[in-house]
Protein backbone atom coordinates (compact mmCIF):
# COMPACT_ATOMS: atom_id res chain seq x y z
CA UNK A 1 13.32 -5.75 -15.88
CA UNK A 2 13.32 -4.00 -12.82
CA UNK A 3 10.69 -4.23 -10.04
CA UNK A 4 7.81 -1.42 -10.82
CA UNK A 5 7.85 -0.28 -7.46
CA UNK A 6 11.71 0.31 -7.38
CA UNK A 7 11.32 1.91 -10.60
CA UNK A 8 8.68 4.15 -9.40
CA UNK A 9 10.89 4.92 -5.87
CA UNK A 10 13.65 5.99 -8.65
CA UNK A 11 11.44 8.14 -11.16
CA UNK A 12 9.18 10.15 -8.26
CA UNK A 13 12.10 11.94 -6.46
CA UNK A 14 14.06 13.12 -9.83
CA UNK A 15 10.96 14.79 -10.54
CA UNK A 16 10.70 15.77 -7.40
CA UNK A 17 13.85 17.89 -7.00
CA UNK A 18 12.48 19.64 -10.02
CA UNK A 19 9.30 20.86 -8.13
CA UNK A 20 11.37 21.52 -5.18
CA UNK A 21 13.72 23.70 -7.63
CA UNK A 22 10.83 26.00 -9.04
CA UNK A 23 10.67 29.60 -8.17
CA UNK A 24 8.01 32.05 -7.59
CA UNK A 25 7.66 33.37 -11.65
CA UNK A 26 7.91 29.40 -13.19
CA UNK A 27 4.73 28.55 -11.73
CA UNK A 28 2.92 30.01 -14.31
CA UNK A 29 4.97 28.93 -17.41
CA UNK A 30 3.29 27.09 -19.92
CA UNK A 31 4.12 22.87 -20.62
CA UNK A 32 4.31 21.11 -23.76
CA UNK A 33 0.93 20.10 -22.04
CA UNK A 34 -1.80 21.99 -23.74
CA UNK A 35 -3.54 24.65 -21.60
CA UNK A 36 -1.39 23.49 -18.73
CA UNK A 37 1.28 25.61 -16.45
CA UNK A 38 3.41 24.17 -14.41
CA UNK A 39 1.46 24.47 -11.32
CA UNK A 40 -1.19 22.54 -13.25
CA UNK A 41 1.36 19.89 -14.20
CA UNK A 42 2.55 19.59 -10.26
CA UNK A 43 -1.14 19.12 -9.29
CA UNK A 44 -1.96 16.69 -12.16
CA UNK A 45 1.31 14.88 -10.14
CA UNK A 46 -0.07 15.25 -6.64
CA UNK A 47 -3.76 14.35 -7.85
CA UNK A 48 -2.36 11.19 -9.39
CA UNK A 49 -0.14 10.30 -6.47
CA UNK A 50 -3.10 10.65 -3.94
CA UNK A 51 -5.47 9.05 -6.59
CA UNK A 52 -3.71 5.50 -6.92
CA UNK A 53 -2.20 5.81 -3.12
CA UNK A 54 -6.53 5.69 -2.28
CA UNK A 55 -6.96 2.76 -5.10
CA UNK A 56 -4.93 1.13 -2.99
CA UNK A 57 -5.63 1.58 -0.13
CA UNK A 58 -9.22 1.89 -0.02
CA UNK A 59 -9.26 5.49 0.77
CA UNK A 60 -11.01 8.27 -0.34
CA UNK A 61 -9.86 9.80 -3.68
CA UNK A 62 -9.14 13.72 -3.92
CA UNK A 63 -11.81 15.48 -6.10
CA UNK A 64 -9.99 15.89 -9.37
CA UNK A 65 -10.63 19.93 -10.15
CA UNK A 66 -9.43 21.03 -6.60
CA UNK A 67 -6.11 22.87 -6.27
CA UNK A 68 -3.82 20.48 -3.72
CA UNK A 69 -0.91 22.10 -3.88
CA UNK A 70 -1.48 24.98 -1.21
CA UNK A 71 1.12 27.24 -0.49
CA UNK A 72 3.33 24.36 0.28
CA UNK A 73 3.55 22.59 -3.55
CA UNK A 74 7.08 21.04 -2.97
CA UNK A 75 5.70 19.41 1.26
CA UNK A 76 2.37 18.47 -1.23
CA UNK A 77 4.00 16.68 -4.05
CA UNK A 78 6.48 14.83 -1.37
CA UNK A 79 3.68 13.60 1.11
CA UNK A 80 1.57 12.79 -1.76
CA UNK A 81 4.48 10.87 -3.08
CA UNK A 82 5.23 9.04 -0.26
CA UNK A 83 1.86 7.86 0.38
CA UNK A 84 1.46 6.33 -3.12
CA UNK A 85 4.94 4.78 -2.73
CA UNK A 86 3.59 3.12 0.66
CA UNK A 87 0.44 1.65 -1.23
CA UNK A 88 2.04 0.45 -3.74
CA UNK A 89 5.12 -1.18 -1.73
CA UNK A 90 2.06 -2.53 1.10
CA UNK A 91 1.79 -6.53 0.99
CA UNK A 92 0.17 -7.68 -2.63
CA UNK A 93 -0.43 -4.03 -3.43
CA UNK A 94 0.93 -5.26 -6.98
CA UNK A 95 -1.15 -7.85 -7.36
CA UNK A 96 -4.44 -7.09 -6.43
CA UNK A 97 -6.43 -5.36 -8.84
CA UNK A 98 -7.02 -1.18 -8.40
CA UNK A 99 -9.60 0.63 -10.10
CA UNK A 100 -8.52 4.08 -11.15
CA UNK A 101 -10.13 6.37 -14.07
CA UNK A 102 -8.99 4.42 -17.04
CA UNK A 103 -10.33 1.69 -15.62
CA UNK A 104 -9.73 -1.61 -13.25
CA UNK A 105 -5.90 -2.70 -13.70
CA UNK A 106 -3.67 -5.07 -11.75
CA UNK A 107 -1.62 -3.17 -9.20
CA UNK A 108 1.68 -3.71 -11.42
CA UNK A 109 0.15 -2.07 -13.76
CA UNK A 110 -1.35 1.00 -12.25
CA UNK A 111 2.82 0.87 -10.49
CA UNK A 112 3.98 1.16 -14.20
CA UNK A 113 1.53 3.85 -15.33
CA UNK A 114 2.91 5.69 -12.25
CA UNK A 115 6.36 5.52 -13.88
CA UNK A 116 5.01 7.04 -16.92
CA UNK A 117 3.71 9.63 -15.27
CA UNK A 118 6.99 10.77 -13.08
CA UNK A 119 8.47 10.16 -16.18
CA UNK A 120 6.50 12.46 -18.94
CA UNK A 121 5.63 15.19 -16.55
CA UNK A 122 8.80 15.87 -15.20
CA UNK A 123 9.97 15.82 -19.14
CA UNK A 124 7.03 18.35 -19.20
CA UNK A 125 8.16 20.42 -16.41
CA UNK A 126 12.05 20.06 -17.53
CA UNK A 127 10.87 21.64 -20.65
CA UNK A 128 8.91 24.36 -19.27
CA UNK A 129 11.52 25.70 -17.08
CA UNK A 130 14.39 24.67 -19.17
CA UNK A 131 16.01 22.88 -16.07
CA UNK A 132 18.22 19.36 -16.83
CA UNK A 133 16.68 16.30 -16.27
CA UNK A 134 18.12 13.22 -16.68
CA UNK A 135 16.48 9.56 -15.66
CA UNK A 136 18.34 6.55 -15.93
CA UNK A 137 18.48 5.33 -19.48
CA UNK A 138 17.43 1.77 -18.40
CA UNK A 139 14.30 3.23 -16.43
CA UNK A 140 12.94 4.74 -19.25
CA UNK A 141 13.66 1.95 -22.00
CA UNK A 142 11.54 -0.08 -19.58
CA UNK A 143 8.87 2.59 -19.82
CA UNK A 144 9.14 2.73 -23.14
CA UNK A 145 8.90 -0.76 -23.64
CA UNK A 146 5.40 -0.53 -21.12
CA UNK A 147 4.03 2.14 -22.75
CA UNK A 148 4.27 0.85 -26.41
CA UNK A 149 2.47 -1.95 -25.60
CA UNK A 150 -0.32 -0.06 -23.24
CA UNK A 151 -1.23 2.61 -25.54
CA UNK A 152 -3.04 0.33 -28.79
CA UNK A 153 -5.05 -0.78 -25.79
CA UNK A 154 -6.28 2.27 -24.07
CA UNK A 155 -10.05 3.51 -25.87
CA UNK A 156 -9.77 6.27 -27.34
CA UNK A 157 -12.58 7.65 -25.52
CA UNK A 158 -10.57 7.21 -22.35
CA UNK A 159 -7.21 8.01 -23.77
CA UNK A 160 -4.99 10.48 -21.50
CA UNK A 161 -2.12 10.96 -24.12
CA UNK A 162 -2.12 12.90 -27.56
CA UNK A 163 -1.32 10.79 -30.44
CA UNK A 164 2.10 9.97 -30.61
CA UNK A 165 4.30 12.07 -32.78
CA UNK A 166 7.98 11.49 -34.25
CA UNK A 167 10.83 11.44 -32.88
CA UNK A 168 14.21 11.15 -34.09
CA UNK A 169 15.97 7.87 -34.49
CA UNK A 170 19.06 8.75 -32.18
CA UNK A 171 16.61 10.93 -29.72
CA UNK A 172 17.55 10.39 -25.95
CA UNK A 173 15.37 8.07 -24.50
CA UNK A 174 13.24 10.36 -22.86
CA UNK A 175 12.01 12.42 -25.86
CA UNK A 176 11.19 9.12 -27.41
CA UNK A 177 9.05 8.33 -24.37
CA UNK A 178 7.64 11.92 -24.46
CA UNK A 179 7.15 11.63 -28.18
CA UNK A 180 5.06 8.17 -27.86
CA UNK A 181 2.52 9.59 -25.76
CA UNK A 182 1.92 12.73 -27.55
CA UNK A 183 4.49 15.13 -27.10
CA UNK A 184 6.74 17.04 -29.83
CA UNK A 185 9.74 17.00 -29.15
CA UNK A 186 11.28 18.80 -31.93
CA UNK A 187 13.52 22.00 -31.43
């Protein structure tokens, strides 16, 4: 198994060229996440990427209903992105313990959940647009593996996925990802 932060370095900028790839009508497109568009999707990202890089670092966390994309989405998800991947790469980031919305976690932890998240969402926004994606298989098996054993243990109070639905046997790796934490990934 890979180092979280390496996979996370990995995972953030192949979703990343996918926000930098959206055009001025995709913005609005609906996600396999319900009552989401894409622009909500992006900001989810950003939110989450400024969200963990504050855990970390003892700054101040955005407020969670504010739009922080701008007019500059694709400078916002980058700088966003870079500042989490700072935290998380700063000296014992990994180890100490952050406290994010679902709770107080060891920094590997919240690293991995940040994989899942790069992960899902830009599976969500590949869909969407109807752009190629493709992560490594390896990165993904690895979040697979994480995320099976995270999601019995989230409350289901405080759960951020949908249940998880099928997914064929010989589905890529990513739709079985997608699939575990709630997504259909049929047709």
């Amino acid at each position: 198994m890979t180092s979280p932060v390496d996979r996370l370095a990995a995972a953030v900028p192949l979703t990343g060229r996918l926000v930098d790839a959206l055009e001025r009508g995709e913005w609005e497109l609906p996600t396999p996440c319900p009552g989401w568009t894409v622009r909500d999707v992006v900001n989810h990202l950003v939110l989450g990427h400024r969200r963990f890089a504050a855990a970390i670092t003892g700054g101040t966390p955005p407020v969670p209903r504010d739009d922080l994309l701008g007019s500059d989405p694709g400078s916002a998800y980058w700088s966003s992105a870079e500042a989490m991947l700072a935290a998380f790469r700063s000296e014992g980031a990994l180890e100490r313990p952050v406290t994010i919305p679902a709770g107080t976690l060891p920094g590997s932890v919240a690293c991995e959940l940040r994989v899942v998240e790069a992960l899902v969402h830009g599976w969500d926004l590949a869909r969407a647009t109807g752009r190629p994606l493709e992560f490594p298989a390896h990165l993904v098996e690895e979040s697979i593996a994480f995320s099976e054993a995270q999601v019995g243990r989230i409350p289901a109070d405080r759960t951020p996925f949908g249940p998880s639905q099928p997914a064929p046997d010989d589905a890529p790796p990513l739709d079985r990802l997608a699939a575990l934490l709630g997504r259909s990934v049929g047709g």
